[in-house]
C-alpha atoms as a PDB file:
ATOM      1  CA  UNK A   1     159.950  56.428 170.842  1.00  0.00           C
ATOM      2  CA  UNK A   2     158.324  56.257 167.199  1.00  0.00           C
ATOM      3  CA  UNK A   3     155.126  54.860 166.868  1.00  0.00           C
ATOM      4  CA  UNK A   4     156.109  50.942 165.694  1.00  0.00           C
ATOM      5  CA  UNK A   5     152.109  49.888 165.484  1.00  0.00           C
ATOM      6  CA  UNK A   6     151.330  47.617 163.030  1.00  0.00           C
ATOM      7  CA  UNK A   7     148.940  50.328 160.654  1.00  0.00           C
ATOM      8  CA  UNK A   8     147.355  47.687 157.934  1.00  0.00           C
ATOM      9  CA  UNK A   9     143.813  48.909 157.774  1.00  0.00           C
ATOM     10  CA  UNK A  10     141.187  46.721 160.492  1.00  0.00           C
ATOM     11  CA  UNK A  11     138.521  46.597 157.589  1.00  0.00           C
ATOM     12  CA  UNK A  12     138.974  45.342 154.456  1.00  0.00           C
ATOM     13  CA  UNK A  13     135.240  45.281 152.246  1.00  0.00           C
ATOM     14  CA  UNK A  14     134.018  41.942 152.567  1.00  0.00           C
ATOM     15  CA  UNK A  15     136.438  40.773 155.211  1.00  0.00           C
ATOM     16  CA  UNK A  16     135.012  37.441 155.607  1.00  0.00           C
ATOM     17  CA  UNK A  17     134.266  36.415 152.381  1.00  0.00           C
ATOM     18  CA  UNK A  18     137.989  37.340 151.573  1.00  0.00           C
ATOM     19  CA  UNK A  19     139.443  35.854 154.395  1.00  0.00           C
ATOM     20  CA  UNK A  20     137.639  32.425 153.208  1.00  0.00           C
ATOM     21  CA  UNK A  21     139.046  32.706 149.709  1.00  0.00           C
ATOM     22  CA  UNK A  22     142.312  33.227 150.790  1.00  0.00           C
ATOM     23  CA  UNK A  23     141.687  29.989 153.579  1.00  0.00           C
ATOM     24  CA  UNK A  24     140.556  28.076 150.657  1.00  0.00           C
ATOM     25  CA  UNK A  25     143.714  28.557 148.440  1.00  0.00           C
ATOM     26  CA  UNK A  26     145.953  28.175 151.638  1.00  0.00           C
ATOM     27  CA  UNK A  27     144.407  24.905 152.168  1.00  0.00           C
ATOM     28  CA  UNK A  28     144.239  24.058 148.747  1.00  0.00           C
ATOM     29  CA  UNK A  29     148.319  24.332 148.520  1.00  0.00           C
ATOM     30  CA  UNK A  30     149.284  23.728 151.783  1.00  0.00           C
ATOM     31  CA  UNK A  31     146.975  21.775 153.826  1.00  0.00           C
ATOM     32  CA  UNK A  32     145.096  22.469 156.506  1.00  0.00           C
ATOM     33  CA  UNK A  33     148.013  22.259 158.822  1.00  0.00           C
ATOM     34  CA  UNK A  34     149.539  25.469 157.828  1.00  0.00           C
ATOM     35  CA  UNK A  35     146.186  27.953 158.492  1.00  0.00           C
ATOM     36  CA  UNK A  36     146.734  30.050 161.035  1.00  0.00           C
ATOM     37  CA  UNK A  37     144.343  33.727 161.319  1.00  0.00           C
ATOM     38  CA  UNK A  38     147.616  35.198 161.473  1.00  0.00           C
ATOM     39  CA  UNK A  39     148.889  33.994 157.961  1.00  0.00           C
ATOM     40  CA  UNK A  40     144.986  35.055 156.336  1.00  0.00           C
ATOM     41  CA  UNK A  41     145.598  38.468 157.833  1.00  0.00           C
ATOM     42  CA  UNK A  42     148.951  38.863 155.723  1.00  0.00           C
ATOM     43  CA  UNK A  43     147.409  37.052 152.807  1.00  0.00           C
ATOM     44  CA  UNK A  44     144.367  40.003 152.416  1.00  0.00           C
ATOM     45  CA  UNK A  45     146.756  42.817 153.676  1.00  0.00           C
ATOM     46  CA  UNK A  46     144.571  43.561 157.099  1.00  0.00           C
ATOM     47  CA  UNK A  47     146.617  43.725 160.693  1.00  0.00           C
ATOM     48  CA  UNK A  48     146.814  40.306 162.667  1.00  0.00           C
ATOM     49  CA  UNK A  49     143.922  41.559 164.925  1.00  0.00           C
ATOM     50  CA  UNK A  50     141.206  42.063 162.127  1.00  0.00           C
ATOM     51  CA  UNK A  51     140.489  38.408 161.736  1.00  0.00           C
ATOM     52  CA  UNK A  52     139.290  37.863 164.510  1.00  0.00           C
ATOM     53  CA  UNK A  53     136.387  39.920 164.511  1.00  0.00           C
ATOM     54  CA  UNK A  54     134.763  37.384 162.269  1.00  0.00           C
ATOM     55  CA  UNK A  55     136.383  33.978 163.797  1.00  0.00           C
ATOM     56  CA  UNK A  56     137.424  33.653 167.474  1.00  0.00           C
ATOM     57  CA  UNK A  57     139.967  31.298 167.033  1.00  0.00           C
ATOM     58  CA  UNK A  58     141.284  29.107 164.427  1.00  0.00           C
ATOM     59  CA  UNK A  59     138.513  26.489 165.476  1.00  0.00           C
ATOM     60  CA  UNK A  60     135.742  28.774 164.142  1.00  0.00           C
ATOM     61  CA  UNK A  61     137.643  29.703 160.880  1.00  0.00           C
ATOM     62  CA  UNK A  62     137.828  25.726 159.893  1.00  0.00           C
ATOM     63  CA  UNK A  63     134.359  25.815 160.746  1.00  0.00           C
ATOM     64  CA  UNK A  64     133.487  28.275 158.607  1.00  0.00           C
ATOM     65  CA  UNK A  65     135.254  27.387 156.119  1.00  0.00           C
ATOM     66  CA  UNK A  66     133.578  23.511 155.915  1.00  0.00           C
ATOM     67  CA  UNK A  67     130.471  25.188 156.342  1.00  0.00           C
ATOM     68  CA  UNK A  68     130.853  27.710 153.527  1.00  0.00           C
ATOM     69  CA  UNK A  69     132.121  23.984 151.463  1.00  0.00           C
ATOM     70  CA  UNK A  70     128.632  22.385 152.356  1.00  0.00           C
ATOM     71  CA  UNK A  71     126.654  25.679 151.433  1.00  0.00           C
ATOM     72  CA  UNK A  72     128.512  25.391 147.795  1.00  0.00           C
ATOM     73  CA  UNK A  73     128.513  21.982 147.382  1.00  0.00           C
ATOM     74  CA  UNK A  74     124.463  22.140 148.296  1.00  0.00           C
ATOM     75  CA  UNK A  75     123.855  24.581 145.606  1.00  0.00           C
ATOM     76  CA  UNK A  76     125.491  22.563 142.515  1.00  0.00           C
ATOM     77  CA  UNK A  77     124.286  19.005 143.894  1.00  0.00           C
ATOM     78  CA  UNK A  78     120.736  21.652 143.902  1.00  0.00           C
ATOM     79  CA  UNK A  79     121.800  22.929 140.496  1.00  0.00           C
ATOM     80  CA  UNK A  80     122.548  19.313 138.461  1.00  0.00           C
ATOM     81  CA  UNK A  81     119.643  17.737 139.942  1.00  0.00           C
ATOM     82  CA  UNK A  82     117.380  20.690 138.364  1.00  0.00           C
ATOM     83  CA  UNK A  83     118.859  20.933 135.082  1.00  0.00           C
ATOM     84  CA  UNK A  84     116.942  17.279 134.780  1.00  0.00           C
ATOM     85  CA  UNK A  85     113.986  18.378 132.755  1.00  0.00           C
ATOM     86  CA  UNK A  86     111.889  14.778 133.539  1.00  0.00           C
ATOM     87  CA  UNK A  87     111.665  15.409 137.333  1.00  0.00           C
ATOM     88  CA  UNK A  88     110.363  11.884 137.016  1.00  0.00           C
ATOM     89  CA  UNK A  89     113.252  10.448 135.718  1.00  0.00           C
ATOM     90  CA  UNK A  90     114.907   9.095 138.916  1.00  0.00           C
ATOM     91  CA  UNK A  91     118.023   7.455 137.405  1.00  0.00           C
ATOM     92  CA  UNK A  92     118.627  10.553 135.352  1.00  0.00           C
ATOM     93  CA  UNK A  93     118.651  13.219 138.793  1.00  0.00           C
ATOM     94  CA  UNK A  94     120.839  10.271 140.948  1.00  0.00           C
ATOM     95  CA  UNK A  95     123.428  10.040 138.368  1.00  0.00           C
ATOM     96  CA  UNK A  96     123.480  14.130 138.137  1.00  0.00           C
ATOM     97  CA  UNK A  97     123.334  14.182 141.920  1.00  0.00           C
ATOM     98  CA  UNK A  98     126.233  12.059 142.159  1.00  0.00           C
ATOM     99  CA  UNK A  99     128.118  13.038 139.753  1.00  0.00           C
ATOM    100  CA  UNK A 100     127.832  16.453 140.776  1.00  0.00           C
ATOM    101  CA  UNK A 101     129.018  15.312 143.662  1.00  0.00           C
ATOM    102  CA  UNK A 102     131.535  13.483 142.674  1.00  0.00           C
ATOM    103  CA  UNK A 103     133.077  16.411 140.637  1.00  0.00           C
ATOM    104  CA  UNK A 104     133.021  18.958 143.687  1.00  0.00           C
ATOM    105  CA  UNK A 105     135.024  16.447 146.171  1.00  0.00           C
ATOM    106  CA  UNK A 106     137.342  15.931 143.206  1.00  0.00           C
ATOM    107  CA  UNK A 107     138.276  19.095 142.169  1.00  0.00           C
ATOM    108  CA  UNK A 108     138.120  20.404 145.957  1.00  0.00           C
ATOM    109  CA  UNK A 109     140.232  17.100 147.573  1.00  0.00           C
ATOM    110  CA  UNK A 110     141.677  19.272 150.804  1.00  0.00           C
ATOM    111  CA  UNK A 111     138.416  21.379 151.052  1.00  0.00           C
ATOM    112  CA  UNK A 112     135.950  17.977 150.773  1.00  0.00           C
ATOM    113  CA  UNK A 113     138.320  16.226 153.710  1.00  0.00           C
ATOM    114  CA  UNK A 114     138.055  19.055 156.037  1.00  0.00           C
ATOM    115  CA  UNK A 115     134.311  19.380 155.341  1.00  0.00           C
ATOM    116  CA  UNK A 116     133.838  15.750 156.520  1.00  0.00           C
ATOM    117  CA  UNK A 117     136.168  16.268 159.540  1.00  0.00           C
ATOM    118  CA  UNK A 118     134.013  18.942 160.811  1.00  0.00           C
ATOM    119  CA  UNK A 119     131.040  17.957 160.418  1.00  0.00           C
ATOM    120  CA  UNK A 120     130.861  16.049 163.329  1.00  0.00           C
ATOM    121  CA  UNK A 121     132.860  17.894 165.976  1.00  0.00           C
ATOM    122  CA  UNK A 122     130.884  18.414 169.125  1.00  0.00           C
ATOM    123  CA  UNK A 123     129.248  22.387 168.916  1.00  0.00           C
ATOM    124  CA  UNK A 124     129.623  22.721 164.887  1.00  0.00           C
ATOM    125  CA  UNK A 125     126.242  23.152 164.671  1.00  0.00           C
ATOM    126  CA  UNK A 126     126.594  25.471 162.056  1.00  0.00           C
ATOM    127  CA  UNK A 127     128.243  22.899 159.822  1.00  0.00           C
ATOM    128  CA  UNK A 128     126.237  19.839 160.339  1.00  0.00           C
ATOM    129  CA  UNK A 129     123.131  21.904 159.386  1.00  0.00           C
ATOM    130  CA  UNK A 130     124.510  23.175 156.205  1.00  0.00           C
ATOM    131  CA  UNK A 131     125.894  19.031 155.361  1.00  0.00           C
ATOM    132  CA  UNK A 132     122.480  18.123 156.587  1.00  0.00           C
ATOM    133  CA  UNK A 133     120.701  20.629 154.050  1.00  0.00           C
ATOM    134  CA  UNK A 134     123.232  19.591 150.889  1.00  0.00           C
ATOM    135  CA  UNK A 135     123.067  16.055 151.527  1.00  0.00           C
ATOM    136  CA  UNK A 136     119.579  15.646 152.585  1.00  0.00           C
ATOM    137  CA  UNK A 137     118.367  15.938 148.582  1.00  0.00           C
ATOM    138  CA  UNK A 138     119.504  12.500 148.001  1.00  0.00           C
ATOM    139  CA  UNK A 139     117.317  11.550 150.723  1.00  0.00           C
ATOM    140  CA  UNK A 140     114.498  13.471 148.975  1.00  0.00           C
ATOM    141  CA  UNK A 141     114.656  12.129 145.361  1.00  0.00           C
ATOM    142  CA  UNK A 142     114.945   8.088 147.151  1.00  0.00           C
ATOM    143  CA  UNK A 143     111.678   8.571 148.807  1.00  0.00           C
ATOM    144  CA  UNK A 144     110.090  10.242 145.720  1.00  0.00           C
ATOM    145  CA  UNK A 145     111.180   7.141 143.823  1.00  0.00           C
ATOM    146  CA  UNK A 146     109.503   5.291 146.963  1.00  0.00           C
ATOM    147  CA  UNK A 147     106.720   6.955 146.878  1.00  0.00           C
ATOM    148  CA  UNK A 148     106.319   5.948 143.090  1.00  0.00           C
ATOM    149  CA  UNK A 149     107.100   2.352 143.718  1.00  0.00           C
ATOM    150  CA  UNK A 150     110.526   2.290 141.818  1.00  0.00           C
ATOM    151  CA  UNK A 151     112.648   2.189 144.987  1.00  0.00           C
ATOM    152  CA  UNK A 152     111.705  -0.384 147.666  1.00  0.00           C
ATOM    153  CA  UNK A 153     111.745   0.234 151.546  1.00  0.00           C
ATOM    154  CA  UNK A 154     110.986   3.507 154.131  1.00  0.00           C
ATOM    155  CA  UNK A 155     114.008   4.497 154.950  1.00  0.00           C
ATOM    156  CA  UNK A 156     115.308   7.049 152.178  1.00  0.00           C
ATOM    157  CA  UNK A 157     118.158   8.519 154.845  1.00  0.00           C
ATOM    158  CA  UNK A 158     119.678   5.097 155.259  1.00  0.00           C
ATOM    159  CA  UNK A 159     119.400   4.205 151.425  1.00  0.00           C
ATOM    160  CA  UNK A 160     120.750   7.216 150.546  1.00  0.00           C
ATOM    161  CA  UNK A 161     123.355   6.859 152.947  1.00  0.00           C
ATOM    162  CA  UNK A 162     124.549   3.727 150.671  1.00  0.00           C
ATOM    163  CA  UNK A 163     124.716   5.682 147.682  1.00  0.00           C
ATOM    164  CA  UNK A 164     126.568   8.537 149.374  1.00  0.00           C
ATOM    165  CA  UNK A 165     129.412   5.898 150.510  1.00  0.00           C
ATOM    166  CA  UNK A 166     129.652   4.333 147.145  1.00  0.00           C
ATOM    167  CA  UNK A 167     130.560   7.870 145.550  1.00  0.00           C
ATOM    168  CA  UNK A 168     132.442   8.886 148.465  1.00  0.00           C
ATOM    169  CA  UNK A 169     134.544   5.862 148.128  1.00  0.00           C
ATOM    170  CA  UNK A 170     135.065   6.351 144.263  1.00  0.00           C
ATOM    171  CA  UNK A 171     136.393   9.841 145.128  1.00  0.00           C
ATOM    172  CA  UNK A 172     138.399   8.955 148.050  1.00  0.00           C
ATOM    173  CA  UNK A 173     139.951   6.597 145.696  1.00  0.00           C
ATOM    174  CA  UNK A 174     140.981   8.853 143.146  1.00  0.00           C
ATOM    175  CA  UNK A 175     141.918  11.406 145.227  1.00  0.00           C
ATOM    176  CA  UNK A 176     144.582   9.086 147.114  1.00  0.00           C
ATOM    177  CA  UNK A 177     145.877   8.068 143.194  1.00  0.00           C
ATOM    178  CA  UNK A 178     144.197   4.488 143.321  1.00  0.00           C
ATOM    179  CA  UNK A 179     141.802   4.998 140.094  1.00  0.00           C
ATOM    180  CA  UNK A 180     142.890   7.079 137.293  1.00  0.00           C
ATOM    181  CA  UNK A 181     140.844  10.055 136.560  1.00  0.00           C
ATOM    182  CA  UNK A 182     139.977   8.586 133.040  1.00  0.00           C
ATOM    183  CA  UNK A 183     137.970   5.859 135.113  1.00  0.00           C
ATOM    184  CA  UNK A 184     135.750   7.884 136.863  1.00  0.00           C
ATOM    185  CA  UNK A 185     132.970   9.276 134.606  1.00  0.00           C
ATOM    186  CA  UNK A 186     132.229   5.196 133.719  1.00  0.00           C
ATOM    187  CA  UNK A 187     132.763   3.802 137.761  1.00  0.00           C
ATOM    188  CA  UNK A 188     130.228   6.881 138.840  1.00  0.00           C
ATOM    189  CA  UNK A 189     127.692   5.475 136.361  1.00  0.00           C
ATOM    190  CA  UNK A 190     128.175   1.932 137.114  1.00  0.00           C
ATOM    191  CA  UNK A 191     127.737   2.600 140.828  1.00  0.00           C
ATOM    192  CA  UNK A 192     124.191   4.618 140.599  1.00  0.00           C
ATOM    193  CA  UNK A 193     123.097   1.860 137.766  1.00  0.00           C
ATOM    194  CA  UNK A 194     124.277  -0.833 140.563  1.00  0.00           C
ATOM    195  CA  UNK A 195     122.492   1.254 143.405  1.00  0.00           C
ATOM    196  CA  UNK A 196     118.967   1.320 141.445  1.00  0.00           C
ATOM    197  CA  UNK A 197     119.513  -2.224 140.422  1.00  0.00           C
ATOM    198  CA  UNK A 198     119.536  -3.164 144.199  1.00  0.00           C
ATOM    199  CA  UNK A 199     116.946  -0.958 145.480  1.00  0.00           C
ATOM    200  CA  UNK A 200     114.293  -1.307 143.230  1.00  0.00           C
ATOM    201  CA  UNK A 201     111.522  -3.792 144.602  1.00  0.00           C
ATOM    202  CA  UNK A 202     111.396  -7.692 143.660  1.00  0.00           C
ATOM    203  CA  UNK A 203     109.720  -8.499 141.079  1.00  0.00           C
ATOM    204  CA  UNK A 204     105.951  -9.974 141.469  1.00  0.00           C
ATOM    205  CA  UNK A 205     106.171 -13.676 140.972  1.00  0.00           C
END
């Protein structure tokens, strides 16, 4: 009987790294309901089997993929916080830091939402560590401000936290079609200008 084996090749260079490129643009057209391992291994041109030498299931490939997201989004939140030459100019680094932010979740809708799904499914370690890591910055620049009296209270996760849902609302928003995109550069700098406004200690009387 002739040989009917599938013969793609198992490797394929950076198999990983391609197979989460080709994840991201499958989810960015179709949604994470239509990844499958099976449909990656077509995409990249490797047989059905190879994927799974680098994700068990599909399970692990989502959570690779939101972790890779988090890892990303880490760096630029990282990157527009730095390009702030006053490093004590805490307005300045919380409006980069969110709109960073708020640029990433925009421009990556599906990719953001499956990010925040995963993070906290039971065993992703991987992926709340990497969230934890991006996310934990704002946390750092509140209790800096703290630190130099501009910020009031001792609790820079749960400040933070308020911020983080402000922005995350703005871009959940426009996401869904509620705002128009035109609105967002001005509602971004409202909201951190609000934020400060509210956290900054009473005045002395």
């Amino acid at each position: 009987m002739p040989d009917t084996t599938e013969r793609r090749p198992y490797h394929h260079g950076n198999l990983r790294a391609d197979l989460l490129d080709a994840a991201e643009r499958r989810l960015r057209v179709h949604g994470v309901e239509q990844l499958s391992l099976r449909d990656l291994a077509r995409d990249v041109g490797v047989s059905h089997a190879a994927p799974r030498r680098h994700f068990a299931d599909r399970r692990a490939l989502l959570d690779a993929l939101a972790e890779s997201g988090f890892m990303r989004l880490g760096a630029k939140l990282r990157a527009a916080v730095n390009e702030i030459d006053d490093k004590d100019d805490l307005p300045a680094r919380l409006q980069a830091f969110a709109w960073a932010y708020v640029q990433f979740a925009t421009e990556n809708a599906e990719l953001t939402g499956l990010m925040n799904s995963r993070k906290h499914r039971p065993g992703a370690t991987a992926v709340a560590e990497a969230a934890a890591a991006a996310f934990g910055q704002i946390s750092d620049l509140i209790e800096e401000g703290q630190q130099r009296g501009e910020l009031e209270g001792d609790d820079p996760d749960g400040i933070g936290l308020i911020l983080y849902a402000t922005v995350l609302g703005i871009t959940s928003m426009l996401n869904s079609g509620m705002i128009e995109p035109a609105r967002l550069e001005g509602l971004v700098g409202t909201a951190v200008t609000q934020f400060l406004r509210g956290a900054r200690p009473p005045e002395p009387r």
